[in-house]
Protein backbone atom coordinates (compact mmCIF):
# COMPACT_ATOMS: atom_id res chain seq x y z
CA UNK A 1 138.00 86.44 54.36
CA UNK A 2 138.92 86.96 58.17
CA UNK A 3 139.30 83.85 60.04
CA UNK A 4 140.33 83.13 63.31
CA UNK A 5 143.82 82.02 63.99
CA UNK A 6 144.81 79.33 66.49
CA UNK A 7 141.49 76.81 66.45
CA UNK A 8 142.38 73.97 67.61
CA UNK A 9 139.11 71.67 67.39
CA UNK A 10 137.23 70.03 64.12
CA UNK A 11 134.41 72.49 63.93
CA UNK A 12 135.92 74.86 61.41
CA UNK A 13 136.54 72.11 59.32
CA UNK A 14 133.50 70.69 59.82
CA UNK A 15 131.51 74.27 59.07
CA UNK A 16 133.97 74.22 55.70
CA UNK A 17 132.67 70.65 54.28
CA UNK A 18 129.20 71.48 55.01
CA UNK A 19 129.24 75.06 53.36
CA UNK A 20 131.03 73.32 50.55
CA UNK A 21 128.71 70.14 50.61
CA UNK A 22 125.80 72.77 50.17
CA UNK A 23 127.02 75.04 47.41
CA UNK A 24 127.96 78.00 49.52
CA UNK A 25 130.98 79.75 49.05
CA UNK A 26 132.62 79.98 53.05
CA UNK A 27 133.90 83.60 51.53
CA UNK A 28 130.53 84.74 50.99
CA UNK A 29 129.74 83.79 54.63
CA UNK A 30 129.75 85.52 58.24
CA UNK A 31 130.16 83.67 61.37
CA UNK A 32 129.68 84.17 64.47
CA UNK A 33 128.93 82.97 68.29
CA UNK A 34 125.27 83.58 69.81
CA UNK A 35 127.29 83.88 73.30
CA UNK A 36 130.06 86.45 73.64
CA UNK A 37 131.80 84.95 76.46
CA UNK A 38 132.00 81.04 77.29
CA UNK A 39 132.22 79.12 80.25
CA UNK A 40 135.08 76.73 80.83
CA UNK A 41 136.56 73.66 82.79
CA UNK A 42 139.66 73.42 83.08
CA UNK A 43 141.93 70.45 82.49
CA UNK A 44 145.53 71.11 82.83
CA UNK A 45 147.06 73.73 80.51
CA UNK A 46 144.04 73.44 78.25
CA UNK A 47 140.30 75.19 78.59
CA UNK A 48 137.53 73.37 77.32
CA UNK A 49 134.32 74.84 76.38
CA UNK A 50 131.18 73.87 78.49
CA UNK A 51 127.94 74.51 75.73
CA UNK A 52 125.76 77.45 77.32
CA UNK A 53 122.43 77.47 78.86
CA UNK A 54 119.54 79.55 77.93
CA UNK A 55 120.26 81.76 80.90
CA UNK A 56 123.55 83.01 78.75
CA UNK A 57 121.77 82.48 75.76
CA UNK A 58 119.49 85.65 76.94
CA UNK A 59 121.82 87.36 78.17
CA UNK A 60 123.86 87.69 75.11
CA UNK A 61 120.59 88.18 72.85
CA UNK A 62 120.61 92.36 73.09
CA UNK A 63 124.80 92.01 71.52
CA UNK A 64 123.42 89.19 68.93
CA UNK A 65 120.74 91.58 67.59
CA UNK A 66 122.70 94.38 67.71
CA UNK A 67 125.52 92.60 65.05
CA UNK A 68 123.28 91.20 63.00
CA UNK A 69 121.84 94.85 62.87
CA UNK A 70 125.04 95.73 61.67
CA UNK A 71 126.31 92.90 59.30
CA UNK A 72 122.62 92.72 57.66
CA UNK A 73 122.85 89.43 56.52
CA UNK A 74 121.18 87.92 53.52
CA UNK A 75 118.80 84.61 55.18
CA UNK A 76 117.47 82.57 52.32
């Protein structure tokens, strides 16, 4: 399993206990971002994630497709 080194926020623990609340094994799983490239504010030394608008949403779609082309993921 690949994961990403240097998260500093809850969500990947929070994606963990859910997967694991549900039965799924996180190993067995592929993650990724709808939106390639994220817009930010600023505060001091740190960067904090603004949530994206459709706009970016569409934008990203053709790269979205495109990897799950690629990674052929099972959806049950």
């Amino acid at each position: 399993m690949r994961t990403a080194k240097g998260a500093h926020s809850s969500a990947p623990r929070e994606l963990d206990s859910a997967l694991q609340a549900a039965g799924i094994d996180r190993a067995g799983t592929y993650v990724t971002n709808v939106v390639k490239h994220f817009k930010f504010e600023e505060r001091g030394k740190r960067r904090i994630h603004q949530r994206p608008d459709a706009r970016a949403i569409n934008a990203c779609r053709p790269w979205f497709d495109a990897e799950l082309d690629v990674v052929g993921p099972e959806v049950s």
